[in-house]
Protein backbone atom coordinates (compact mmCIF):
# COMPACT_ATOMS: atom_id res chain seq x y z
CA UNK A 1 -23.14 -57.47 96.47
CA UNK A 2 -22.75 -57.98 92.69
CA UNK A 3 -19.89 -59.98 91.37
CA UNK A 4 -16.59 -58.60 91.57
CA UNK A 5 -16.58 -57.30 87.58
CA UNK A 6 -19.35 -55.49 87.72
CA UNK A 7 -17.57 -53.75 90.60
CA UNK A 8 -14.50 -53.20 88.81
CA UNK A 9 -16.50 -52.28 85.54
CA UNK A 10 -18.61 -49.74 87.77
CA UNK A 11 -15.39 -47.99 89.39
CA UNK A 12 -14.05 -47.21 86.19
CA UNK A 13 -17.13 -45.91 84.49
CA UNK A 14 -17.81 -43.93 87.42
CA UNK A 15 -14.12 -43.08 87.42
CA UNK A 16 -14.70 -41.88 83.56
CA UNK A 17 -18.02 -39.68 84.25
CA UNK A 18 -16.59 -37.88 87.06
CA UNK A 19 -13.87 -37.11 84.82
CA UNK A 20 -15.52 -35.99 82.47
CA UNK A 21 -17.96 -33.58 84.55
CA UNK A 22 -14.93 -31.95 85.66
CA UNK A 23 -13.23 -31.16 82.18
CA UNK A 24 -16.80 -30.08 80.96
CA UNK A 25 -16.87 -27.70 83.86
CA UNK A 26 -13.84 -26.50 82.91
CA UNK A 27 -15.27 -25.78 79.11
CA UNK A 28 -12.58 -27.92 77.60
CA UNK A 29 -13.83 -29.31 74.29
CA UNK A 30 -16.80 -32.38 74.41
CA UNK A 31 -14.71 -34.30 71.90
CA UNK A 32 -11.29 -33.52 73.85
CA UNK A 33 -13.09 -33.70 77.00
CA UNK A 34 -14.20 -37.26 76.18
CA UNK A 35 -10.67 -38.29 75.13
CA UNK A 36 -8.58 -36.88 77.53
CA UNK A 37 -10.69 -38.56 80.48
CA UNK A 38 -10.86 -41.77 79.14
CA UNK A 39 -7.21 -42.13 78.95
CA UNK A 40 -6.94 -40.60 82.24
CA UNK A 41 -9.65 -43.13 83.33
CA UNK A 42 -7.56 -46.08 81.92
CA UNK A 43 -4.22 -44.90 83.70
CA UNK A 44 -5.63 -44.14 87.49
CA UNK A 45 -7.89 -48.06 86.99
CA UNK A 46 -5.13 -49.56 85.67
CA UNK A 47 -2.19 -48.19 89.13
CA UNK A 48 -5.17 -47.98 91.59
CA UNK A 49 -7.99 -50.68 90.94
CA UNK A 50 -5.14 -53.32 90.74
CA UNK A 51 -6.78 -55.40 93.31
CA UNK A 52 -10.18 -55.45 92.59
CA UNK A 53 -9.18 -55.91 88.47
CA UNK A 54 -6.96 -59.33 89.88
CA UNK A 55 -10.89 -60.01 91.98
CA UNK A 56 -12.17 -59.57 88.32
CA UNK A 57 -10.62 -61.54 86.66
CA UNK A 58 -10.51 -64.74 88.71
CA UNK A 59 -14.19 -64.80 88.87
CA UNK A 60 -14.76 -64.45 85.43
CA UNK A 61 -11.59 -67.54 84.95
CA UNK A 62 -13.41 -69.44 87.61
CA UNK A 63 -16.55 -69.10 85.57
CA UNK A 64 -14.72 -70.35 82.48
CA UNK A 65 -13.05 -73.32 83.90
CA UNK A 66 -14.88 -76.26 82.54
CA UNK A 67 -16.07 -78.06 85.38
CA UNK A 68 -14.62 -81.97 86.13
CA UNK A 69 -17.02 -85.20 84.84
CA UNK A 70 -17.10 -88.17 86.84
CA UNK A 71 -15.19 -89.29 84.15
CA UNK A 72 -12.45 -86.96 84.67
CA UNK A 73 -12.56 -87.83 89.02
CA UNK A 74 -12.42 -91.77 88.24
CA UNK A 75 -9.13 -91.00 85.54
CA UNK A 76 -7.30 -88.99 88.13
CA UNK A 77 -8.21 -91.72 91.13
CA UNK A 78 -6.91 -94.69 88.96
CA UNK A 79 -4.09 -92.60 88.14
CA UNK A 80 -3.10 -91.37 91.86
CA UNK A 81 -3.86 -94.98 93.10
CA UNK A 82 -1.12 -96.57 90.06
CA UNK A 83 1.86 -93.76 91.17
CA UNK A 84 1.79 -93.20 87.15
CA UNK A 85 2.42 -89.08 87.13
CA UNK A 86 1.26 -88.66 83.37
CA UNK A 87 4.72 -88.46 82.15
CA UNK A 88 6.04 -89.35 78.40
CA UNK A 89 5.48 -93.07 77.03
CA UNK A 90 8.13 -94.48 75.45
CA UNK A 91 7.12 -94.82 71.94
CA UNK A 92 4.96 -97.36 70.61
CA UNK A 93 6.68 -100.01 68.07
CA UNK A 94 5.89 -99.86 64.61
CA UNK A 95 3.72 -103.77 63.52
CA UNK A 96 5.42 -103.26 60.17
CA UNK A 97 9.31 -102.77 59.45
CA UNK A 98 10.14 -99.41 58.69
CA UNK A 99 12.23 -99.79 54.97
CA UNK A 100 15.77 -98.78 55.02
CA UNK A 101 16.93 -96.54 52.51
CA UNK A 102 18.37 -97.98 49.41
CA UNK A 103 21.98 -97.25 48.80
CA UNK A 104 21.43 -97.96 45.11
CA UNK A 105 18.48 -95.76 44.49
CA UNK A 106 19.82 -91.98 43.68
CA UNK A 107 20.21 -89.50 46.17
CA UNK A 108 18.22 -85.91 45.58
CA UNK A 109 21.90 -84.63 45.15
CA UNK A 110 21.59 -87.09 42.12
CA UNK A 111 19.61 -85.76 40.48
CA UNK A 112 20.41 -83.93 36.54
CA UNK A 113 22.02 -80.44 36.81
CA UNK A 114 23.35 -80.83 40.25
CA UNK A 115 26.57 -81.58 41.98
CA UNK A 116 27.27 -83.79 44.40
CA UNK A 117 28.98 -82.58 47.26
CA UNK A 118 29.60 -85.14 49.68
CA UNK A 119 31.75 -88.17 49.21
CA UNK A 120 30.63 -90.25 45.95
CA UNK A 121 28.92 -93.56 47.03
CA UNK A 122 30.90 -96.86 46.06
CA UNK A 123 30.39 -98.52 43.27
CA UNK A 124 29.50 -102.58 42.97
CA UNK A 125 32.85 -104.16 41.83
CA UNK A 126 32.73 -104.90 38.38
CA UNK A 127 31.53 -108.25 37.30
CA UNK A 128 34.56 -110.42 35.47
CA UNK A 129 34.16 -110.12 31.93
CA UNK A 130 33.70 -113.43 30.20
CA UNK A 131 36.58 -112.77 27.36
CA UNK A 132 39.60 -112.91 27.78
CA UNK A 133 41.60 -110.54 29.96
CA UNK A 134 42.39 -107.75 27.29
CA UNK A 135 39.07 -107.39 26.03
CA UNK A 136 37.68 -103.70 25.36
CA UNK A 137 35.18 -103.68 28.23
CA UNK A 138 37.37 -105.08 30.81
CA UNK A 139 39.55 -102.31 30.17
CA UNK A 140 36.76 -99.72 30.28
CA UNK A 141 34.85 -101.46 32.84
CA UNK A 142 31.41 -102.32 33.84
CA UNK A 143 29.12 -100.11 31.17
CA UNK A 144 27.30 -97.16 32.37
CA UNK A 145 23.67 -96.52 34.16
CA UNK A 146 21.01 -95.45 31.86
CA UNK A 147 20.93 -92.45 34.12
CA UNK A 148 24.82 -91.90 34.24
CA UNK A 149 25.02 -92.04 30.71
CA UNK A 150 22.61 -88.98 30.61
CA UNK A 151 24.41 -87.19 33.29
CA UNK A 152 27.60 -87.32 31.33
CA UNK A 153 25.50 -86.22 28.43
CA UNK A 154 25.71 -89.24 26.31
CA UNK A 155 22.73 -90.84 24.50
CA UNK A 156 21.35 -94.20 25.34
């Protein structure tokens, strides 16, 4: 006989006209008529066609299923034959270095407008100043970023 959807598509359109006929015999509406056995239809296919919709379907996925090269056959022999399953690879090893980030380039939390949040980077000690020890920038300390300066709100 046919192939198993065209059975199961047959049952339920035959399911639907004999429907149908009977609702028309019983002078209900055409339009009513129409609707009331097609959801009928749908509820008795879908509780007692069960099987031969599951028949259905794995034709039509069996029909689908892309069929295996001899490409594909040699792949899974080498594989079987090596014991390899197919599971994860460790991770291949970058050729170049991967850069570090800087700690002296600025954070996005850096940036103008913002505050920071987390604990404040540390500084660079401050270089010895060449005067002598009570000098005016020894006492201030190292001067200021370009950057920091216009943080703080202070020209260049």
């Amino acid at each position: 006989m046919a192939g198993p959807w065209i059975r199961y598509t047959l049952l339920r359109i035959g399911l639907f006209a004999v429907l149908l006929a009977i609702l028309l015999v019983l002078r209900l509406d055409p339009l009513w008529a129409t609707i009331v056995a097609a959801v009928i239809a749908l509820c008795l296919s879908y509780v007692f066609f069960a099987r031969q919709r599951d028949a259905a379907v794995r034709s039509l996925a069996e029909r689908r299923a892309p069929k295996p090269t001899t490409d594909d056959l040699d792949e899974d022999a080498l594989l079987d034959a090596s014991g390899d399953l197919g599971g994860t690879a460790p991770a291949p090893q970058p050729d170049v270095a991967v850069p570090q980030p800087d700690a002296a380039a600025p954070a996005a939390s850096d940036a103008p407008g913002t505050q920071r949040t987390s604990t404040p980077r540390s500084e660079p000690a401050p270089a010895q100043a060449s005067g002598p020890a009570g000098s005016e920038e020894h006492e201030r300390g190292p001067e200021p970023e370009p950057e920091q300066q216009r943080r703080e709100g202070r020209e260049l």
